[in-house]
C-alpha atoms as a PDB file:
ATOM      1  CA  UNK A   1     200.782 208.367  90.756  1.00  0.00           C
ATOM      2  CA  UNK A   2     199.864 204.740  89.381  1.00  0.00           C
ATOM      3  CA  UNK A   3     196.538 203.579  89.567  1.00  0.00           C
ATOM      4  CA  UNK A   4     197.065 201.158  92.200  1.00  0.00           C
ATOM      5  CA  UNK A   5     199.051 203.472  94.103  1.00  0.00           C
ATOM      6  CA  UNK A   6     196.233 205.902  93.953  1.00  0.00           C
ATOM      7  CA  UNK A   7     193.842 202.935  94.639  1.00  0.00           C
ATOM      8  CA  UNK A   8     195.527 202.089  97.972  1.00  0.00           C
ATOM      9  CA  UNK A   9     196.024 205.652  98.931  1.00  0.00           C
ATOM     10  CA  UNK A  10     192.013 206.304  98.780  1.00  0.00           C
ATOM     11  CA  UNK A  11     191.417 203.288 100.225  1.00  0.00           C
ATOM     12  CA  UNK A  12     193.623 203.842 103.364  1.00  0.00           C
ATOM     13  CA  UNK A  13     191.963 207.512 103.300  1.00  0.00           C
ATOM     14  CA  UNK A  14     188.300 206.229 103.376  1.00  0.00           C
ATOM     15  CA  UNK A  15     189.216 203.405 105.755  1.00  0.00           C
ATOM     16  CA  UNK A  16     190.542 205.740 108.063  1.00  0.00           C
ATOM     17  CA  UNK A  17     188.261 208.461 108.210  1.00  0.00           C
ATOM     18  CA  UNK A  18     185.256 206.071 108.845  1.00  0.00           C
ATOM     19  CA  UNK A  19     188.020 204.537 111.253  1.00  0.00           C
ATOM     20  CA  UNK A  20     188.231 207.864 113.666  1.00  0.00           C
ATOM     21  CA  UNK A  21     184.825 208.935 112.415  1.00  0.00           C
ATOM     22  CA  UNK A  22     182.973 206.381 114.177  1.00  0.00           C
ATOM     23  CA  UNK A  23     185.296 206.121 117.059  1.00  0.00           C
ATOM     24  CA  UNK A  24     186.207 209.864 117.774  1.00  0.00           C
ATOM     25  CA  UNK A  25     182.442 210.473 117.755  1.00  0.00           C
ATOM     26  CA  UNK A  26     181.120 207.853 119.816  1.00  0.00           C
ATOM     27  CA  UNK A  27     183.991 209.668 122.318  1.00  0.00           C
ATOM     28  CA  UNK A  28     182.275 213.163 121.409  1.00  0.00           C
ATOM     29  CA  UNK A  29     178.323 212.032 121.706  1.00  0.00           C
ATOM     30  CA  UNK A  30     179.482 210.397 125.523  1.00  0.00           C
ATOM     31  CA  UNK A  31     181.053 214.017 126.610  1.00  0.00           C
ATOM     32  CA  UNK A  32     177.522 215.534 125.579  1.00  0.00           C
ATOM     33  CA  UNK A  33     175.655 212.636 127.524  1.00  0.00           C
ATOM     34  CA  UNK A  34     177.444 213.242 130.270  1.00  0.00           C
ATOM     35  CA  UNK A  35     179.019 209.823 129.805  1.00  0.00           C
ATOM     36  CA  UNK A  36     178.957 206.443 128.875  1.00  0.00           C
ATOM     37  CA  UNK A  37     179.889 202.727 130.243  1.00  0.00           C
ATOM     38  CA  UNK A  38     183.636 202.171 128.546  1.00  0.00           C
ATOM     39  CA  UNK A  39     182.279 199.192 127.391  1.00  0.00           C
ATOM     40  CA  UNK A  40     180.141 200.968 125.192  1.00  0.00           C
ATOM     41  CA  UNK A  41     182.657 202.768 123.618  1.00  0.00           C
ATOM     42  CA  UNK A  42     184.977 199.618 123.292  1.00  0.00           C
ATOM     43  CA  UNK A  43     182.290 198.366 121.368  1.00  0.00           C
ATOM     44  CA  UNK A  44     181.740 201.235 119.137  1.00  0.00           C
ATOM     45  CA  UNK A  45     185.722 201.067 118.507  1.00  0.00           C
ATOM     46  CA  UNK A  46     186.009 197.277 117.320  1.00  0.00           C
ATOM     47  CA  UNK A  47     183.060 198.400 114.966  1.00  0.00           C
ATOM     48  CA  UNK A  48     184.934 201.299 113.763  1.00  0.00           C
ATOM     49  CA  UNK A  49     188.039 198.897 112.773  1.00  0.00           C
ATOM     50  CA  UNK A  50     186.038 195.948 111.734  1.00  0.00           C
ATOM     51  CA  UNK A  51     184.100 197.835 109.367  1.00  0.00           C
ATOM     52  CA  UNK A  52     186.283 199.366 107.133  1.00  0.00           C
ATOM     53  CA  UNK A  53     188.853 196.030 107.215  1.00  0.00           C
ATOM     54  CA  UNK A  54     185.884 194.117 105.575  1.00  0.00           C
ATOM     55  CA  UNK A  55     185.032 196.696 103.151  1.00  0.00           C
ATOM     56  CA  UNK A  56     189.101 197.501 102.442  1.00  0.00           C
ATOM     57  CA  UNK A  57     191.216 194.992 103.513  1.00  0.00           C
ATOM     58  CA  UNK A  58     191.663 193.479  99.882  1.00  0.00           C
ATOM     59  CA  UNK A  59     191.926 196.726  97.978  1.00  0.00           C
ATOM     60  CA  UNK A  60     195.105 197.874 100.084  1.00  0.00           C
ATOM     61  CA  UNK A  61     195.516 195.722 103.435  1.00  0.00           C
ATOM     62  CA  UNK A  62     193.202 197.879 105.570  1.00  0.00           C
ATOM     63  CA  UNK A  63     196.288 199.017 107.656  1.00  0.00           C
ATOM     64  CA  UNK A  64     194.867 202.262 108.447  1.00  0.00           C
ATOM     65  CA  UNK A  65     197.518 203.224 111.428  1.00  0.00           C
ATOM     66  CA  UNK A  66     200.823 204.715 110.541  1.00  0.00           C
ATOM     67  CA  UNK A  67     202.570 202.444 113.151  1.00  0.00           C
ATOM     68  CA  UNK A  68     200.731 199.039 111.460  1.00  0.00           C
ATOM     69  CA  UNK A  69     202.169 200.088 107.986  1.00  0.00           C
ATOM     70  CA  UNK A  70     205.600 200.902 109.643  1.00  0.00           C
ATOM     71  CA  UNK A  71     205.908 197.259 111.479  1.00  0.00           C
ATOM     72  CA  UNK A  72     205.003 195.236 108.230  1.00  0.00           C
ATOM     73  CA  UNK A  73     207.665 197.283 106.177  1.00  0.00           C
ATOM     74  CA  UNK A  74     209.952 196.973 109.050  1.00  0.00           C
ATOM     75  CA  UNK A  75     208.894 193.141 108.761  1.00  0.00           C
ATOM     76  CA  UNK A  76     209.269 192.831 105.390  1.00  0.00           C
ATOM     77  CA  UNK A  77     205.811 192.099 104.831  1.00  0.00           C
ATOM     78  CA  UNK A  78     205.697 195.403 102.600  1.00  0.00           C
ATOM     79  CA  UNK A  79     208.023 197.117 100.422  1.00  0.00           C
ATOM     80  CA  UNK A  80     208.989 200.224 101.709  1.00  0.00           C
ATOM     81  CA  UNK A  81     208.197 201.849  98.265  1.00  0.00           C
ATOM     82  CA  UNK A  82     204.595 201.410  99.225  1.00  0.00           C
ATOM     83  CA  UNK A  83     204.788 203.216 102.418  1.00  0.00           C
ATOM     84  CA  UNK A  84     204.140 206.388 101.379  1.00  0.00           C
ATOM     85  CA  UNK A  85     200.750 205.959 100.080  1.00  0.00           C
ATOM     86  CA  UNK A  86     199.804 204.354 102.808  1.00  0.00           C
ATOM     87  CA  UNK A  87     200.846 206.905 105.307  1.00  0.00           C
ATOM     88  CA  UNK A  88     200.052 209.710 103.677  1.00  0.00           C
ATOM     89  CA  UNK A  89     196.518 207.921 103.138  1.00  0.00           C
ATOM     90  CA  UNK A  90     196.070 206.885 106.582  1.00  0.00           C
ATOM     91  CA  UNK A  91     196.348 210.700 108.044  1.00  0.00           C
ATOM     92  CA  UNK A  92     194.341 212.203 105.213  1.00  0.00           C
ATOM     93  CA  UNK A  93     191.618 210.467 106.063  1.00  0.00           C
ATOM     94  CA  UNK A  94     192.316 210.855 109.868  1.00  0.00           C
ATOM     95  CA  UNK A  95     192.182 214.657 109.535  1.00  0.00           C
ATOM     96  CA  UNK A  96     188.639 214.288 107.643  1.00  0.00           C
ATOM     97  CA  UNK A  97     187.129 212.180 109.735  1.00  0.00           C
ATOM     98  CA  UNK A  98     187.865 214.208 112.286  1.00  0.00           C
ATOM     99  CA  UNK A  99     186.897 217.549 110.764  1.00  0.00           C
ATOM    100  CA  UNK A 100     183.533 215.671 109.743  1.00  0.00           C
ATOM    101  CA  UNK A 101     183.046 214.288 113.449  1.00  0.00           C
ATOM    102  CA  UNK A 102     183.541 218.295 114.699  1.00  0.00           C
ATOM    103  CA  UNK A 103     180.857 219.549 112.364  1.00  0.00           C
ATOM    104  CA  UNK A 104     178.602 217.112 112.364  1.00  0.00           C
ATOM    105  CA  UNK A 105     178.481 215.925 116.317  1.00  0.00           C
ATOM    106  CA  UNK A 106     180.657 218.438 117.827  1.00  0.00           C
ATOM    107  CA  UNK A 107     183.929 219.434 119.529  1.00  0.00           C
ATOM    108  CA  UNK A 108     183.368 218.376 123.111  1.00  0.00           C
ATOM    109  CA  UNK A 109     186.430 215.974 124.591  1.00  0.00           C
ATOM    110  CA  UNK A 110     188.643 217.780 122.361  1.00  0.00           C
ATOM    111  CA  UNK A 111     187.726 215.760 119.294  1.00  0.00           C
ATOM    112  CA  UNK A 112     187.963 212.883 121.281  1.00  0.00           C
ATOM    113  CA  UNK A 113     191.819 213.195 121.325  1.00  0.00           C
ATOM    114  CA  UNK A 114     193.807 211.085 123.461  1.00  0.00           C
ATOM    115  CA  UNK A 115     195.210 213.174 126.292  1.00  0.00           C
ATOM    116  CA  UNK A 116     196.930 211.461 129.633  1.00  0.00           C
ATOM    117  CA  UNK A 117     194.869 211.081 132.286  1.00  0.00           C
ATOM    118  CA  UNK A 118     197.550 209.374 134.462  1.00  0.00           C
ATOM    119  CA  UNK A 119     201.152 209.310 134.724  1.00  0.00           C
ATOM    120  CA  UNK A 120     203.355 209.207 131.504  1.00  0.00           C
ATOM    121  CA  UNK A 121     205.073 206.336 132.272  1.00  0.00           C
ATOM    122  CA  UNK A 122     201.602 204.203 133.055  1.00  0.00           C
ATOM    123  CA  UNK A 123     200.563 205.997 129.612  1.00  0.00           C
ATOM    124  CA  UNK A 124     203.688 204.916 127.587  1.00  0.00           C
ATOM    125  CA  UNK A 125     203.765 201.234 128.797  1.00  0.00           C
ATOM    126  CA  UNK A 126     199.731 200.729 127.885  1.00  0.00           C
ATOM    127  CA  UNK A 127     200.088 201.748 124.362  1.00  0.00           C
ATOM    128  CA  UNK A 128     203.231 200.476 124.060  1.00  0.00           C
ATOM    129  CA  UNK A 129     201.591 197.159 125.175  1.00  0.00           C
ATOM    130  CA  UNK A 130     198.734 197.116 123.177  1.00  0.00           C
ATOM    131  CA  UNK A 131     200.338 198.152 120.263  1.00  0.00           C
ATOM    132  CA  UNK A 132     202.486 195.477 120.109  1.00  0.00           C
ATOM    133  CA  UNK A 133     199.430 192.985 120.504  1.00  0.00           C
ATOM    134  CA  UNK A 134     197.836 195.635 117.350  1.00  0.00           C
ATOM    135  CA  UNK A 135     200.893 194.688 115.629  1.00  0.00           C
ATOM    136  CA  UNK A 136     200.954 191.233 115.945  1.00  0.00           C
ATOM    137  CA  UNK A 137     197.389 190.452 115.272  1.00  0.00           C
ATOM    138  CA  UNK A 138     198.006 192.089 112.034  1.00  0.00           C
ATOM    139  CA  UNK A 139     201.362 189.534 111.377  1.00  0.00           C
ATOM    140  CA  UNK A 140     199.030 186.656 112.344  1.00  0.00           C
ATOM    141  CA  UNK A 141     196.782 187.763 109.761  1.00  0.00           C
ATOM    142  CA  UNK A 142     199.612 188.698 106.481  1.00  0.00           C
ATOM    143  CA  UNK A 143     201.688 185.309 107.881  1.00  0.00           C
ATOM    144  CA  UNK A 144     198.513 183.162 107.877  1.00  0.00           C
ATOM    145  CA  UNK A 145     195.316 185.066 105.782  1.00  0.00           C
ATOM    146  CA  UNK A 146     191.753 185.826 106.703  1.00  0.00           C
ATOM    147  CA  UNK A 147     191.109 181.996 107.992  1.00  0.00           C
ATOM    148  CA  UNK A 148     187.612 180.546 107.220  1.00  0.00           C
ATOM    149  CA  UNK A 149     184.982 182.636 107.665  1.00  0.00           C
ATOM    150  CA  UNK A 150     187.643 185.363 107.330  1.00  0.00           C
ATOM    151  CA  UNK A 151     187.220 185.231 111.077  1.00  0.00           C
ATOM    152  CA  UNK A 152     191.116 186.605 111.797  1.00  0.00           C
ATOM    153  CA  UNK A 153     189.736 189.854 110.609  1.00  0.00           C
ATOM    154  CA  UNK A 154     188.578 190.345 114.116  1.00  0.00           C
ATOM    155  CA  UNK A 155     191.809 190.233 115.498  1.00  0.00           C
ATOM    156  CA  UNK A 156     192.480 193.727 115.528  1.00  0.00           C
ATOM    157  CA  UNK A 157     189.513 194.967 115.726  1.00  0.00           C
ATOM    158  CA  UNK A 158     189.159 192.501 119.219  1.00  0.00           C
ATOM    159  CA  UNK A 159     192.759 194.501 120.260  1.00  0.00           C
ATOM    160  CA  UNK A 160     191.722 197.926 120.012  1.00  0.00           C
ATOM    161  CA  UNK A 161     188.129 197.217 121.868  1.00  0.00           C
ATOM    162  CA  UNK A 162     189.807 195.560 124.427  1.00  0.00           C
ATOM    163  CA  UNK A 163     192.655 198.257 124.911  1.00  0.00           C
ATOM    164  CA  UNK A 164     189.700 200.706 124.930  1.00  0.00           C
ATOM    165  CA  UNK A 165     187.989 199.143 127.503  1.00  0.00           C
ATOM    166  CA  UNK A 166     191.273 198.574 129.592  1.00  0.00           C
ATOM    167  CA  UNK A 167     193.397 201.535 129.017  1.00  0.00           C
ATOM    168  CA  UNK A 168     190.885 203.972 127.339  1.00  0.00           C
ATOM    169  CA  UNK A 169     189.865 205.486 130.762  1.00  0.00           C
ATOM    170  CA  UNK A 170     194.150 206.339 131.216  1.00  0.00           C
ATOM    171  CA  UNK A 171     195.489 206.923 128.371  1.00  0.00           C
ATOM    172  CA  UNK A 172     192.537 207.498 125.654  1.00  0.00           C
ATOM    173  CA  UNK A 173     193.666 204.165 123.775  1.00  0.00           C
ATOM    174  CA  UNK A 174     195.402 205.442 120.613  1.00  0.00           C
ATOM    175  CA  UNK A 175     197.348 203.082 119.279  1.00  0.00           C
ATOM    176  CA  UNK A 176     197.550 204.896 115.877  1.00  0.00           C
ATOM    177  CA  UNK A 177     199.016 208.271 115.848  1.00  0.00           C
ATOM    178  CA  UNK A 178     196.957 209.607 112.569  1.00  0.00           C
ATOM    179  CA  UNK A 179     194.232 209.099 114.457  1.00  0.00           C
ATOM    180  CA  UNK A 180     195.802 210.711 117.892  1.00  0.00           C
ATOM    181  CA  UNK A 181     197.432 213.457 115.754  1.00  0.00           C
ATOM    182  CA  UNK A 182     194.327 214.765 113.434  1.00  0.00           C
ATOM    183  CA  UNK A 183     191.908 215.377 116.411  1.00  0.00           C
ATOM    184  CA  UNK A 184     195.020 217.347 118.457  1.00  0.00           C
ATOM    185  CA  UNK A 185     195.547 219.649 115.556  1.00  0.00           C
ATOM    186  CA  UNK A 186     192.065 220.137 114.904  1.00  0.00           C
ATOM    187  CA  UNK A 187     191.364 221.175 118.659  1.00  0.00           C
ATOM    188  CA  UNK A 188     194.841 222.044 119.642  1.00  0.00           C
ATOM    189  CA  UNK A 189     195.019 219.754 122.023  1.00  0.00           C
ATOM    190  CA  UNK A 190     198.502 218.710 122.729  1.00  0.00           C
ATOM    191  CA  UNK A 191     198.775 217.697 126.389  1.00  0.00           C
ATOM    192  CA  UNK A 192     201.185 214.746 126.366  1.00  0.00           C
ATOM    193  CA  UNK A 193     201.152 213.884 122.942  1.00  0.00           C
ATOM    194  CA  UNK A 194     204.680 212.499 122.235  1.00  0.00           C
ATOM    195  CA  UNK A 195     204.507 210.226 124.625  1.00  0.00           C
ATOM    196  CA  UNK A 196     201.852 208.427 121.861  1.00  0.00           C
ATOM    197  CA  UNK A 197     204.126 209.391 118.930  1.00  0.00           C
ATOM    198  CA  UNK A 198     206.865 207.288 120.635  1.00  0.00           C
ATOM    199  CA  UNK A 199     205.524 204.768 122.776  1.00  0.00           C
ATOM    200  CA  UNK A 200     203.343 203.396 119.721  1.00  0.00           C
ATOM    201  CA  UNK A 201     205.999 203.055 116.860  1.00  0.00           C
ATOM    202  CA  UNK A 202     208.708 201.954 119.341  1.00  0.00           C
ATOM    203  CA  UNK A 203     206.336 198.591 120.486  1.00  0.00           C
ATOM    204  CA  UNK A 204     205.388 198.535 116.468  1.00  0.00           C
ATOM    205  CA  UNK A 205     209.142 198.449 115.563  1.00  0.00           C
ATOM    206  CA  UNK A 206     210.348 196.271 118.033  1.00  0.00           C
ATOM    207  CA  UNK A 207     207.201 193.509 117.621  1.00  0.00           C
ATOM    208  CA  UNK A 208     208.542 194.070 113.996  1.00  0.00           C
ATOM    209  CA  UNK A 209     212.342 193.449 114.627  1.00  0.00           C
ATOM    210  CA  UNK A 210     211.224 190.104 116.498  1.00  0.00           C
ATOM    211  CA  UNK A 211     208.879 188.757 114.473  1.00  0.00           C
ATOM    212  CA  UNK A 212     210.349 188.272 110.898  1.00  0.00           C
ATOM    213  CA  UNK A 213     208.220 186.461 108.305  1.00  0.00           C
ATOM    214  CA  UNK A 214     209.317 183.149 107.039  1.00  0.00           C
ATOM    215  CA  UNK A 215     207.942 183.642 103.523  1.00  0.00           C
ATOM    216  CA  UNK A 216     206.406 186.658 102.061  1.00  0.00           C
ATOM    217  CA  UNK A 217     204.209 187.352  98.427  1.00  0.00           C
ATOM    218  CA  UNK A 218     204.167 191.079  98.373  1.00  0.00           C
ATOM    219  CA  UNK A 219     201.407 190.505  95.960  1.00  0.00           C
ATOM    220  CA  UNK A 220     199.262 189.910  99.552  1.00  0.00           C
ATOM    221  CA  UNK A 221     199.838 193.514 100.651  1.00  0.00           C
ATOM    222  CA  UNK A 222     199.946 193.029 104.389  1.00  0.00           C
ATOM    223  CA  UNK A 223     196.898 191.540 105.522  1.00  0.00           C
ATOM    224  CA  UNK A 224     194.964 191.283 102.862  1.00  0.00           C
ATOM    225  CA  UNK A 225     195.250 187.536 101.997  1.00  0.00           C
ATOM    226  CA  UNK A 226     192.684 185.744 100.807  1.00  0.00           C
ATOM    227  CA  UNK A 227     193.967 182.259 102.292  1.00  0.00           C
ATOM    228  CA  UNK A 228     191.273 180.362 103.749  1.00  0.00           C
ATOM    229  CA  UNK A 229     193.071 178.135 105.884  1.00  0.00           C
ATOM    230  CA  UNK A 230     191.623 178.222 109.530  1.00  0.00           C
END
């Protein structure tokens, strides 16, 4: 393994386990509460996204989501030869931050995983909708950069706190299937599961299929460009 390879693999791994850390647990600390105002927790989730992008996102792209690495190689944003790191990466660091959340906070909501709690049709076409608004806040931000301010960093961090608030209470938001996968293992919690593992790289590969780049420096790694343009 080169050293950037091994670079971006540990930084997809540490972005991703603070990733589901912080969000899996906020999920785990409501079930002991006894609840808490979805708002909270969308909250809580743009944090978890928004702080590891700033601290990551120019070491390997801060993709941290299996299906986000899979639309920009899809794209051509990425090489595929740089997948694998990422993936394998991105559900390392899934499975730790979830192991840390269950001995640290607790086990309560099954991890926090992301389990139907409608029909699976209603389930499929939520994430399949917010992922492709995931995806192509994450295109806006390889095509164009970080903006002034680096204020497009937000983007997906804004889509994932928004699909928490609106489709967390059905469908658990995913969005990312390291981070639906790790806590189901973990607590063997499998209730409706592949209907995240294909509703959320279907949207990512079709958003990807549509939305071709018209110029690419695979120097940028995804959406880690440093262009300041606003």
């Amino acid at each position: 393994m080169s050293r950037s390879t091994a670079t971006r693999f540990l930084s997809e791994a540490a972005g991703t386990a603070l990733l589901v850390g912080i969000g899996t647990g906020a999920i785990v600390l409501a079930a002991r509460a006894g609840g808490a105002p979805q708002w909270v927790l969308a909250v809580v989730w743009f944090l978890g996204v928004l702080l590891p992008m700033l601290a990551c996102v120019r070491i390997s792209g801060a993709h941290f989501n299996p299906a986000v690495t899979l639309g920009l190689a899809v794209s051509g944003r990425i090489a595929w030869r740089e997948t694998p790191e990422y993936v394998l990466g991105q559900f390392a660091g899934a499975f730790l931050g979830s192991a840390a959340v269950g001995i640290t906070i607790g086990t309560e909501a099954h991890l926090g995983s992301t389990v139907p709690a409608t029909g699976l049709p209603a389930v499929f076409a939520g994430e399949a909708l917010f992922t492709s608004a995931l995806v192509a806040s994450v295109f806006v931000l390889a095509d164009r950069g970080e903006g002034r301010l680096r204020w497009r960093l937000a983007l997906p961090p804004l889509v994932v706190g928004l699909a928490t608030y609106v489709i967390g209470p059905w469908t658990g938001s995913s969005l990312n299937p390291a981070r639906s996968i790790a806590p189901a293992v973990l607590s063997e919690t499998f209730t409706g599961l592949w209907v995240y593992l294909l509703a959320v790289p279907s949207a990512a590969v079709l958003v990807a299929i549509a939305w071709r780049p018209t110029s690419v420096d695979r120097l940028d790694r995804g959406p880690g460009r440093r262009d300041s343009r606003s």
